[in-house]
PDB file of N, CA and C in Angstrom:
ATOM      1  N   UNK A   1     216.867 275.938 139.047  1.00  0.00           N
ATOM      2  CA  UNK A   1     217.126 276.913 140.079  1.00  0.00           C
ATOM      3  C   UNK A   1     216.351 276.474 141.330  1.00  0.00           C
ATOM      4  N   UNK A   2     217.149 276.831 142.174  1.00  0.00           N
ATOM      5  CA  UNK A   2     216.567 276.188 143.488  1.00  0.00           C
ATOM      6  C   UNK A   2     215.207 276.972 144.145  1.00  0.00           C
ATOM      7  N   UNK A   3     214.303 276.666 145.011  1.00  0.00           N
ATOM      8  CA  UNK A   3     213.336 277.483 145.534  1.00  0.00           C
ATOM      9  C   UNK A   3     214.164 278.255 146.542  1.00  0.00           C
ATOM     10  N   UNK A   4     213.148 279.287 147.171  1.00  0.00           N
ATOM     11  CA  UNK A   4     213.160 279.809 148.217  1.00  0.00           C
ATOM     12  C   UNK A   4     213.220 279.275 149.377  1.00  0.00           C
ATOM     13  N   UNK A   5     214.240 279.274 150.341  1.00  0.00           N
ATOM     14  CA  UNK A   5     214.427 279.115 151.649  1.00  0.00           C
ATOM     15  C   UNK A   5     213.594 279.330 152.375  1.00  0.00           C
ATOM     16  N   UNK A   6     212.655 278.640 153.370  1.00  0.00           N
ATOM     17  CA  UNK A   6     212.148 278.461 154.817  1.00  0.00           C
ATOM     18  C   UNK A   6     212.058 280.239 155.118  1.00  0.00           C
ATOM     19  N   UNK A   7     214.062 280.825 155.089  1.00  0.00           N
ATOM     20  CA  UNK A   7     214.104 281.685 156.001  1.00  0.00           C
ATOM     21  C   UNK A   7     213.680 283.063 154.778  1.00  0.00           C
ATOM     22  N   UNK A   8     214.007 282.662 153.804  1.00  0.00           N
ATOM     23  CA  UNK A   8     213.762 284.090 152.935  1.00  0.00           C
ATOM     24  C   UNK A   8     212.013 283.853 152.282  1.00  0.00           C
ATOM     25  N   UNK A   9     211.320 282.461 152.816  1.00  0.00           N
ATOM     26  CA  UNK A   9     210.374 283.124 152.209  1.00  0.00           C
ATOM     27  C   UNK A   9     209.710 284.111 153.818  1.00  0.00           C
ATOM     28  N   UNK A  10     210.248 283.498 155.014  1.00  0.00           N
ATOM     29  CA  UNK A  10     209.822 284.516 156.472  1.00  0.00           C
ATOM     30  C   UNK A  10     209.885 285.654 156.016  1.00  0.00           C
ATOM     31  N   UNK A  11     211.387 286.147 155.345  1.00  0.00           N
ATOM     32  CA  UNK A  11     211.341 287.739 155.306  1.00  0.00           C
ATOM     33  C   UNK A  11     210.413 288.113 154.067  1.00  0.00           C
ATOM     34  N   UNK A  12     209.881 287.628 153.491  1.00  0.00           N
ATOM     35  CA  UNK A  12     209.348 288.102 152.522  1.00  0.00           C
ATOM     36  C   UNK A  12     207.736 288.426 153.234  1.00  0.00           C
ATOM     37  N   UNK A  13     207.819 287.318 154.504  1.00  0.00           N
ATOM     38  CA  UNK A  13     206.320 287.351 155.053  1.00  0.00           C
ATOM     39  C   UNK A  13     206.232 288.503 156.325  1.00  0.00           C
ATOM     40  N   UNK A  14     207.819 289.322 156.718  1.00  0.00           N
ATOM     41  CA  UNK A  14     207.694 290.010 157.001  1.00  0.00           C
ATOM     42  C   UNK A  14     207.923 291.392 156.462  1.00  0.00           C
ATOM     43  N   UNK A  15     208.461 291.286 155.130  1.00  0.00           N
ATOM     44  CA  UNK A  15     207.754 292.553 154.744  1.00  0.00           C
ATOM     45  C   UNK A  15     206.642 292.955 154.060  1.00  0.00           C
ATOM     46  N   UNK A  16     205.721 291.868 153.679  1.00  0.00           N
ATOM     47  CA  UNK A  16     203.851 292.316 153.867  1.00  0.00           C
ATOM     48  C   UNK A  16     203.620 292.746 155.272  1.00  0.00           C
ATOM     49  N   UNK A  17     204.253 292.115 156.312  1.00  0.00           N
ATOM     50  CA  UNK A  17     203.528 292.082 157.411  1.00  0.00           C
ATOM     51  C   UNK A  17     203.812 293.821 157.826  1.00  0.00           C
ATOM     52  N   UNK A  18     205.342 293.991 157.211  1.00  0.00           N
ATOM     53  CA  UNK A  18     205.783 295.831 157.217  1.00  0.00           C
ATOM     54  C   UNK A  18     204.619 296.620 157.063  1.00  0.00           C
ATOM     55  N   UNK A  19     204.455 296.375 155.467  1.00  0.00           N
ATOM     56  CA  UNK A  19     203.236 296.603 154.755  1.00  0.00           C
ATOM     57  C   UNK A  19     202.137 297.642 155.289  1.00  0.00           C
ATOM     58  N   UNK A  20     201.541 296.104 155.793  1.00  0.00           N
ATOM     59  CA  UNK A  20     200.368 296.169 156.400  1.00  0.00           C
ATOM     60  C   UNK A  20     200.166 296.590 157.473  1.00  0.00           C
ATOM     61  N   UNK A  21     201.854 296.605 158.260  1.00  0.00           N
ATOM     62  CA  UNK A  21     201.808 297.831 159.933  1.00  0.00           C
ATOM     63  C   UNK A  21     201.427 299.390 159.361  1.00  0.00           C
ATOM     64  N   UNK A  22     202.381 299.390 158.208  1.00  0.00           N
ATOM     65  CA  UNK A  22     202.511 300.929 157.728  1.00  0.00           C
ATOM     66  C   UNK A  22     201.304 301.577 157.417  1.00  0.00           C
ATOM     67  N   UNK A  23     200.256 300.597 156.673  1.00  0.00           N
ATOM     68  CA  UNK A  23     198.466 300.673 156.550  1.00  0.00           C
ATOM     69  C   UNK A  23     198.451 301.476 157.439  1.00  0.00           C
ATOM     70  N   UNK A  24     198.346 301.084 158.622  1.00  0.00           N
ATOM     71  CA  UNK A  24     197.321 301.257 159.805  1.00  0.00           C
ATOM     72  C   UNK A  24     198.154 302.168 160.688  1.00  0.00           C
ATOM     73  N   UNK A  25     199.073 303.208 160.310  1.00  0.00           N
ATOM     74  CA  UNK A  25     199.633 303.858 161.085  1.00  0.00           C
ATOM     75  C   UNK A  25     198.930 304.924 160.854  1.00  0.00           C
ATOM     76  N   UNK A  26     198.339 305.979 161.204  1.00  0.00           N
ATOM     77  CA  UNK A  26     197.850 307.154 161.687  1.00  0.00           C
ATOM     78  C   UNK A  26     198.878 308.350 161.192  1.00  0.00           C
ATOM     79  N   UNK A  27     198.167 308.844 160.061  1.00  0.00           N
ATOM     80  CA  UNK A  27     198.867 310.758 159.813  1.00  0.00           C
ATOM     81  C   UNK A  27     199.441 310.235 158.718  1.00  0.00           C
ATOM     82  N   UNK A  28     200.640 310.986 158.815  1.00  0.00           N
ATOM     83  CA  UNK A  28     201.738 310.460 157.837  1.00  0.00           C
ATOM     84  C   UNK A  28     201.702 311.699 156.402  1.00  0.00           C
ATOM     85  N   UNK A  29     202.257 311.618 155.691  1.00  0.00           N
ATOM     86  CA  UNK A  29     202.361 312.537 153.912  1.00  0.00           C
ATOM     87  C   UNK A  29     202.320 311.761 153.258  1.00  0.00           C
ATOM     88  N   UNK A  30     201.524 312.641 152.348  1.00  0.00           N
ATOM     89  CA  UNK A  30     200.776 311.387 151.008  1.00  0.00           C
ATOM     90  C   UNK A  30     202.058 310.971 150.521  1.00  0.00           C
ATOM     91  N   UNK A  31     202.790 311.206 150.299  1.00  0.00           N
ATOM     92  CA  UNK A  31     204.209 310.760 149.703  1.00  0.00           C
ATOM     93  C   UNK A  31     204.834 309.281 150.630  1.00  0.00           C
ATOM     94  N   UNK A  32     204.793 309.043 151.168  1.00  0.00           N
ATOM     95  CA  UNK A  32     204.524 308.044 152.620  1.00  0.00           C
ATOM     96  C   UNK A  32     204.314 306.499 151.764  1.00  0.00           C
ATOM     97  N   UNK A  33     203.341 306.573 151.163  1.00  0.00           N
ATOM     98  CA  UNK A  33     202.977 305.084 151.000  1.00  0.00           C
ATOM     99  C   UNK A  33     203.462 304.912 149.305  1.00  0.00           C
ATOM    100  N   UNK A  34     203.958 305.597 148.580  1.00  0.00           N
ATOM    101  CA  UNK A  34     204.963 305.363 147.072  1.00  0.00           C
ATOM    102  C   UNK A  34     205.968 304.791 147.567  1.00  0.00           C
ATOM    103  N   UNK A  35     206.854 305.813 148.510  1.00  0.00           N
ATOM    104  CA  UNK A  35     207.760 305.473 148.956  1.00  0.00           C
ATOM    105  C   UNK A  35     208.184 304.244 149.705  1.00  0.00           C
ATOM    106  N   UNK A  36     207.474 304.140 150.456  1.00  0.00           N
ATOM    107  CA  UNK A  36     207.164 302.738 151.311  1.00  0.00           C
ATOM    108  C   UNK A  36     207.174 301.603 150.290  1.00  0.00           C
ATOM    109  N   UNK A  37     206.366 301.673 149.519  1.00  0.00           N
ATOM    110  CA  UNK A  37     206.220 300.614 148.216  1.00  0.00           C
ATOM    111  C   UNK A  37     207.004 300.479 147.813  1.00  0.00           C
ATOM    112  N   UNK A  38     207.716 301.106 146.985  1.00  0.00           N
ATOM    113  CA  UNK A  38     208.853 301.207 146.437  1.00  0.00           C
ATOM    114  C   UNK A  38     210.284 300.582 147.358  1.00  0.00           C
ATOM    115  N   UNK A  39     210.554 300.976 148.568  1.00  0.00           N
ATOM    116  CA  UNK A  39     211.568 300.442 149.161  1.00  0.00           C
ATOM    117  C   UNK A  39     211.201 298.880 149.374  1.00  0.00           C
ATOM    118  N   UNK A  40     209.964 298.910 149.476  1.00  0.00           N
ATOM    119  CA  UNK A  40     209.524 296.986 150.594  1.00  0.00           C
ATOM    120  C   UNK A  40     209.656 296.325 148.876  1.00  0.00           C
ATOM    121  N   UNK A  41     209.132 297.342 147.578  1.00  0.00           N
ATOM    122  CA  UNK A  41     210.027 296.149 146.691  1.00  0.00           C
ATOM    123  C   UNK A  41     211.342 296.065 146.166  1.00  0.00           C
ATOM    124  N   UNK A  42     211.955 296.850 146.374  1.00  0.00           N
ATOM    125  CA  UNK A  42     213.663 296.890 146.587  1.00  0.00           C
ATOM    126  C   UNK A  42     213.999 296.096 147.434  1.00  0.00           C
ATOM    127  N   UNK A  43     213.219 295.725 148.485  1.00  0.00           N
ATOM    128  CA  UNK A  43     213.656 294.324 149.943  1.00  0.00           C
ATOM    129  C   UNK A  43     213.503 293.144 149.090  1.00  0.00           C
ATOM    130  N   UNK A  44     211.971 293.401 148.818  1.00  0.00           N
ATOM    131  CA  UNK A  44     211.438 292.120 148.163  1.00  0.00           C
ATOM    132  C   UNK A  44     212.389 291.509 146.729  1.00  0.00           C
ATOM    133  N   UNK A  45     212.612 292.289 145.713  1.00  0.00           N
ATOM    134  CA  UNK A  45     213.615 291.896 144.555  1.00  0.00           C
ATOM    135  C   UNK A  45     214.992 291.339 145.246  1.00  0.00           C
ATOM    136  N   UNK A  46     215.716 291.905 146.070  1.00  0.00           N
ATOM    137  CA  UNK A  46     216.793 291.280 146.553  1.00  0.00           C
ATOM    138  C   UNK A  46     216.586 290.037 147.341  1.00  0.00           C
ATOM    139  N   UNK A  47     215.670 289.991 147.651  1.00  0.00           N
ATOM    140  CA  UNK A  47     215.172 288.423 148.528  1.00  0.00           C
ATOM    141  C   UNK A  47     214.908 287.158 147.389  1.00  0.00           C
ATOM    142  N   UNK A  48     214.368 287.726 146.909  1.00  0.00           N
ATOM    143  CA  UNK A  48     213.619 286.872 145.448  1.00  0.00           C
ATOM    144  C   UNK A  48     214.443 286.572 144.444  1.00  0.00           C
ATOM    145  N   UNK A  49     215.651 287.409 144.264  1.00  0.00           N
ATOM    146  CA  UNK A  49     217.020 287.342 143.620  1.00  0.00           C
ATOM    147  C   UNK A  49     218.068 286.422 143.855  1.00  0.00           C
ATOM    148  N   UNK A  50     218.086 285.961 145.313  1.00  0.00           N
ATOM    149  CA  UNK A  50     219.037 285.108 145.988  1.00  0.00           C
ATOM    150  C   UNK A  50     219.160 283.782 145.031  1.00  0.00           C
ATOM    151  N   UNK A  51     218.281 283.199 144.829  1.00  0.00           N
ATOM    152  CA  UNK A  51     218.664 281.730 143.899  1.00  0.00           C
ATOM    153  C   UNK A  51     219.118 281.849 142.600  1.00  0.00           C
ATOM    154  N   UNK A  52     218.752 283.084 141.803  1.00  0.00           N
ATOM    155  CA  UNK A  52     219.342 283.028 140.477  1.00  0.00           C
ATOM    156  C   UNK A  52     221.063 283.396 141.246  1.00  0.00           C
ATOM    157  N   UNK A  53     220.924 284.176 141.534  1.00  0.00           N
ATOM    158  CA  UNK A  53     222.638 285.165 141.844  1.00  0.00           C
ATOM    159  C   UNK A  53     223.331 283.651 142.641  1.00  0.00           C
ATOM    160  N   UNK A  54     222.778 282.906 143.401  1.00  0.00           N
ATOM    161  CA  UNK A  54     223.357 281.777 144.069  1.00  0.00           C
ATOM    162  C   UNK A  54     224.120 280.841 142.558  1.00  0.00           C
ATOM    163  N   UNK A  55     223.051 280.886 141.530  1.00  0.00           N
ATOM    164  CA  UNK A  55     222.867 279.841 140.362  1.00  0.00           C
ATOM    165  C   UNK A  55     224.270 280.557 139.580  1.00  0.00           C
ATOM    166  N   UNK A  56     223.954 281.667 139.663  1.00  0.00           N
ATOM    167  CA  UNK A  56     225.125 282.637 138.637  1.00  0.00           C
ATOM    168  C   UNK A  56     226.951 282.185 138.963  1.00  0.00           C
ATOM    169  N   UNK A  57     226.312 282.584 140.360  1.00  0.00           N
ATOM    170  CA  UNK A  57     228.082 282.287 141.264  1.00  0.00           C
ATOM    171  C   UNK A  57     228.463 280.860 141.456  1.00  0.00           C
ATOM    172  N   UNK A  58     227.859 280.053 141.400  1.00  0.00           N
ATOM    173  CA  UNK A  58     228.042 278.531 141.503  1.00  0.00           C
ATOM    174  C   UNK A  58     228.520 277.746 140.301  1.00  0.00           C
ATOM    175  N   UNK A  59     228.106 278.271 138.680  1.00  0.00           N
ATOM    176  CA  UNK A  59     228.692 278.374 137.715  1.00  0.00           C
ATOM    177  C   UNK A  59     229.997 279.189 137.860  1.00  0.00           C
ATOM    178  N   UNK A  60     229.951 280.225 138.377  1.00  0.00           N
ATOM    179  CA  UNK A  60     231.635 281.086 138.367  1.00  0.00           C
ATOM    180  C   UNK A  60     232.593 280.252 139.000  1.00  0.00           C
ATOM    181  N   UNK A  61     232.038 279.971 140.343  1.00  0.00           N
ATOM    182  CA  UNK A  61     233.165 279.423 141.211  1.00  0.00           C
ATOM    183  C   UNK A  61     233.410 277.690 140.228  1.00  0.00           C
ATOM    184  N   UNK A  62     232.016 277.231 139.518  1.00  0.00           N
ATOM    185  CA  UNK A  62     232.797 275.678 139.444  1.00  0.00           C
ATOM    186  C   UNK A  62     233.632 276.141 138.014  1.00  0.00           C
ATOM    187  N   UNK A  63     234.326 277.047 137.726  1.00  0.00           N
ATOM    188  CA  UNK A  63     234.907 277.218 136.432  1.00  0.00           C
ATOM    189  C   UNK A  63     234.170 276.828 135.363  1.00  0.00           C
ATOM    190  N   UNK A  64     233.069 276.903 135.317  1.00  0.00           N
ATOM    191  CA  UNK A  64     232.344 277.088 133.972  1.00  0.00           C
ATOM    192  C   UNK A  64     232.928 278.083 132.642  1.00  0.00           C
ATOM    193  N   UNK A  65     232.890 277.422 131.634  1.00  0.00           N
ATOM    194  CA  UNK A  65     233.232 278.863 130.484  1.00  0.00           C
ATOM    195  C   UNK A  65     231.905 279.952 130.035  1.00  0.00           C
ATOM    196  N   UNK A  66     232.397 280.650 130.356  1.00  0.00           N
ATOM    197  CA  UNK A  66     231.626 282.087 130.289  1.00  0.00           C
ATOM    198  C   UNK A  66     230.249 281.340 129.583  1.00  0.00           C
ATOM    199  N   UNK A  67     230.641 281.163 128.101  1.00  0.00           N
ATOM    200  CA  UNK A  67     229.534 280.696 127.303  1.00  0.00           C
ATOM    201  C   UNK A  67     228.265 278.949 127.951  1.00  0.00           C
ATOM    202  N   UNK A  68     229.019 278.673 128.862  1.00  0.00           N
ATOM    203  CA  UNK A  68     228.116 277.768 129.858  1.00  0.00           C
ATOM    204  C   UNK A  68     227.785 278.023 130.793  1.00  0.00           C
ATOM    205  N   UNK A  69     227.706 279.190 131.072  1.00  0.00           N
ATOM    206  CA  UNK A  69     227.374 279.771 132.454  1.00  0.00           C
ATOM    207  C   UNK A  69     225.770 280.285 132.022  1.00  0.00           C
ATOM    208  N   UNK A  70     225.246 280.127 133.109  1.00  0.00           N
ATOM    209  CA  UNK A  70     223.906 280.879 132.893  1.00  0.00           C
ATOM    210  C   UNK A  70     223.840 282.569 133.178  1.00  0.00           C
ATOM    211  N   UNK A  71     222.960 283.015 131.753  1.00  0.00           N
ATOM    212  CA  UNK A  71     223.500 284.619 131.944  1.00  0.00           C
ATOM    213  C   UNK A  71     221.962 284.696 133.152  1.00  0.00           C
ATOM    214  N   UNK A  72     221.480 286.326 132.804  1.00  0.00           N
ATOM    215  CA  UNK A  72     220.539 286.773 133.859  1.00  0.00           C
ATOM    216  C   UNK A  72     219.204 286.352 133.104  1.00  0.00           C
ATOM    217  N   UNK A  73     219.069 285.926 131.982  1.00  0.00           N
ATOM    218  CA  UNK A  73     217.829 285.496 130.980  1.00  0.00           C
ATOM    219  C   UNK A  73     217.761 284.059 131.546  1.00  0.00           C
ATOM    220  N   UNK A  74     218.526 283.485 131.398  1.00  0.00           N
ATOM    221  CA  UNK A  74     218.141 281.904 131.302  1.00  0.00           C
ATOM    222  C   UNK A  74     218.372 281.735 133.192  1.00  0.00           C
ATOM    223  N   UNK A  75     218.646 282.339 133.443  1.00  0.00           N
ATOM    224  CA  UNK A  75     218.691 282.109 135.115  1.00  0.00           C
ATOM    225  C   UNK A  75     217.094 282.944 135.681  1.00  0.00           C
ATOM    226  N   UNK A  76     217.018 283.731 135.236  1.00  0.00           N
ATOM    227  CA  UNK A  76     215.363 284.616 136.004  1.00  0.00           C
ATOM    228  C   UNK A  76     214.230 283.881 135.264  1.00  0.00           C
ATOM    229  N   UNK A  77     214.507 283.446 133.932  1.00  0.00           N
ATOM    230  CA  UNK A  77     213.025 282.905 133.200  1.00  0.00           C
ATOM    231  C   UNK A  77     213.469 281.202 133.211  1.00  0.00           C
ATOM    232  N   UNK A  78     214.065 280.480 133.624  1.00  0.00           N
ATOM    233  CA  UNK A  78     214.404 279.010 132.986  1.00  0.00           C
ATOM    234  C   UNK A  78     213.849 278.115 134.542  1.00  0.00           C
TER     235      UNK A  78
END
């Protein structure tokens, strides 16, 4: 499986950088920073996802048979 892109590891460096704006913002509800977490790793999993799902569809499109295709096990851990 291929690495991370130049450009997706940027976004990944801008959403710490989210992060760490959201730190230092002033006031806010305690409910504020779960939430926050929770969405920046919903960004982060779909960013970090791109090379297996690239790996998945690249087997689909070259007509691979189902049973040679890489499922979501051998594509996230291999």
């Amino acid at each position: 499986m291929r690495d991370l892109t130049d450009a997706e590891q940027h976004v990944l460096d801008l959403l710490a950088e989210a992060w760490q704006g959201a730190l230092e913002l002033p006031g806010g509800h305690p409910a504020d920073s779960p939430e926050m977490v929770h969405h920046l790793h919903a960004a982060q999993n779909i960013i970090l996802a791109r090379p297996a799902v690239e790996q998945q569809n690249d087997a689909r499109d070259k007509g691979l048979p189902e049973s040679d295709q890489p499922n979501h096990r051998t594509a996230l851990f291999s």
